[in-house]
N, C-alpha and C. Protein backbone atom coordinates (compact mmCIF):
# COMPACT_ATOMS: atom_id res chain seq x y z
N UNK A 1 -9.18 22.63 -23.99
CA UNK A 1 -8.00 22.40 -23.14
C UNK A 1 -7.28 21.15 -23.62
N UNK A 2 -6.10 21.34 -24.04
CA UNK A 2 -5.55 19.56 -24.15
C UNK A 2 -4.53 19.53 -22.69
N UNK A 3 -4.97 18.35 -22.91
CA UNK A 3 -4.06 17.28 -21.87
C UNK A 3 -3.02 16.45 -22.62
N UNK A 4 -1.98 16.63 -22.21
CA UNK A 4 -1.11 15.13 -22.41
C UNK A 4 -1.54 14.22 -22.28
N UNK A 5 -1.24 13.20 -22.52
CA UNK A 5 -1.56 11.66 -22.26
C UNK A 5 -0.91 11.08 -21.21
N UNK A 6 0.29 11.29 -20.58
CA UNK A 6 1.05 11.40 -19.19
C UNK A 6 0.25 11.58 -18.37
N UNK A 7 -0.17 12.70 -18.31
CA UNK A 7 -1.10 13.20 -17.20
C UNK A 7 -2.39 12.57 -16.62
N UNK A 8 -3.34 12.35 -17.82
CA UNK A 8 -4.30 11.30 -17.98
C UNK A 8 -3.96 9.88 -17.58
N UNK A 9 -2.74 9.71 -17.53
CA UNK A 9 -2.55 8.11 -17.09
C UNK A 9 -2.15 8.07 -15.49
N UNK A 10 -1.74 9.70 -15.52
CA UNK A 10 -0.97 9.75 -13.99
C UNK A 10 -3.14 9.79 -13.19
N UNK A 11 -3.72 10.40 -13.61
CA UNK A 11 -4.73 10.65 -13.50
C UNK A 11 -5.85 9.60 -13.13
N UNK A 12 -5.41 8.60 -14.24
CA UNK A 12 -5.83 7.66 -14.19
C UNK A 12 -5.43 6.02 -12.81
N UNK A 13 -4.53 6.44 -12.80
CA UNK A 13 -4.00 5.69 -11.68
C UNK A 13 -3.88 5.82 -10.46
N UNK A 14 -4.34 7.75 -10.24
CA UNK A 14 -4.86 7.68 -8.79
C UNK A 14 -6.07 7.27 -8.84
N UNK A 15 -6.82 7.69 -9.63
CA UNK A 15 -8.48 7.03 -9.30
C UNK A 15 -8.71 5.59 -9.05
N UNK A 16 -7.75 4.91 -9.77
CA UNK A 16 -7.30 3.26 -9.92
C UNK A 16 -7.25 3.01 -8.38
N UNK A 17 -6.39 4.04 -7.95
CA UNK A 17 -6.06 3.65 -6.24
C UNK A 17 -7.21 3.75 -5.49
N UNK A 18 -7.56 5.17 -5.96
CA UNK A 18 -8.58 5.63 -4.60
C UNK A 18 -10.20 4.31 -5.08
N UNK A 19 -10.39 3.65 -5.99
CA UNK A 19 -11.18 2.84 -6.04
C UNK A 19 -10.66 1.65 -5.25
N UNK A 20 -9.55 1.17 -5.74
CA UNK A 20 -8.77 0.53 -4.67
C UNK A 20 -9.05 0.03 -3.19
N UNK A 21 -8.70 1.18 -2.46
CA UNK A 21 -9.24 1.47 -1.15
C UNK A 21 -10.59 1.53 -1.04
N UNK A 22 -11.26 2.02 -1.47
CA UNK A 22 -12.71 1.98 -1.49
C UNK A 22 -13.41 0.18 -1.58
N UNK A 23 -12.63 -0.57 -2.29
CA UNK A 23 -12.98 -2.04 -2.17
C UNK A 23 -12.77 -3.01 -1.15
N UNK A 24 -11.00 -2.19 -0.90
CA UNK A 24 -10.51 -3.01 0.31
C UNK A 24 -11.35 -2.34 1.51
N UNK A 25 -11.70 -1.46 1.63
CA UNK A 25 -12.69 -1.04 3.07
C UNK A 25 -13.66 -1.96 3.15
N UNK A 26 -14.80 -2.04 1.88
CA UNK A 26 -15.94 -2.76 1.84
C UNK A 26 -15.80 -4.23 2.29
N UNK A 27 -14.44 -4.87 1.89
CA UNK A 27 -13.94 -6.27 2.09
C UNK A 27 -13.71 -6.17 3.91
N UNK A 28 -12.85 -5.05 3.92
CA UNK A 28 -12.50 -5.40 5.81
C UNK A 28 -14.35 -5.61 6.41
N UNK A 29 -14.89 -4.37 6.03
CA UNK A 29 -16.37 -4.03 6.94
C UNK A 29 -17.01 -5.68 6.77
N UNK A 30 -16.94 -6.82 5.30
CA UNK A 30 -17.61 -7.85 5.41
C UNK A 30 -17.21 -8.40 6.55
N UNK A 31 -15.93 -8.72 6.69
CA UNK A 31 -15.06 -9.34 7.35
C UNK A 31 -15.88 -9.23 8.61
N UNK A 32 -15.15 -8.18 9.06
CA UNK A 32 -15.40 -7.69 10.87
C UNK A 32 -16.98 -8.31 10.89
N UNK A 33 -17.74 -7.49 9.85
CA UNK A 33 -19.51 -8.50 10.66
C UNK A 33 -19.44 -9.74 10.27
């Protein structure tokens, strides 16, 4: 299968996000306890 390289970056930058969020959650949960 090829992929563009567009795609892979578009690809790449939701995961960028959804790790993102996944850090900032862990940071609020320190917080609050």
């Amino acid at each position: 299968m090829i992929v563009t390289k567009p795609y892979l970056t578009t690809l790449y930058e939701i995961l960028k996000k959804i790790e993102g969020i996944k850090e900032e959650r862990i940071v609020n949960d320190k917080t609050a306890n």
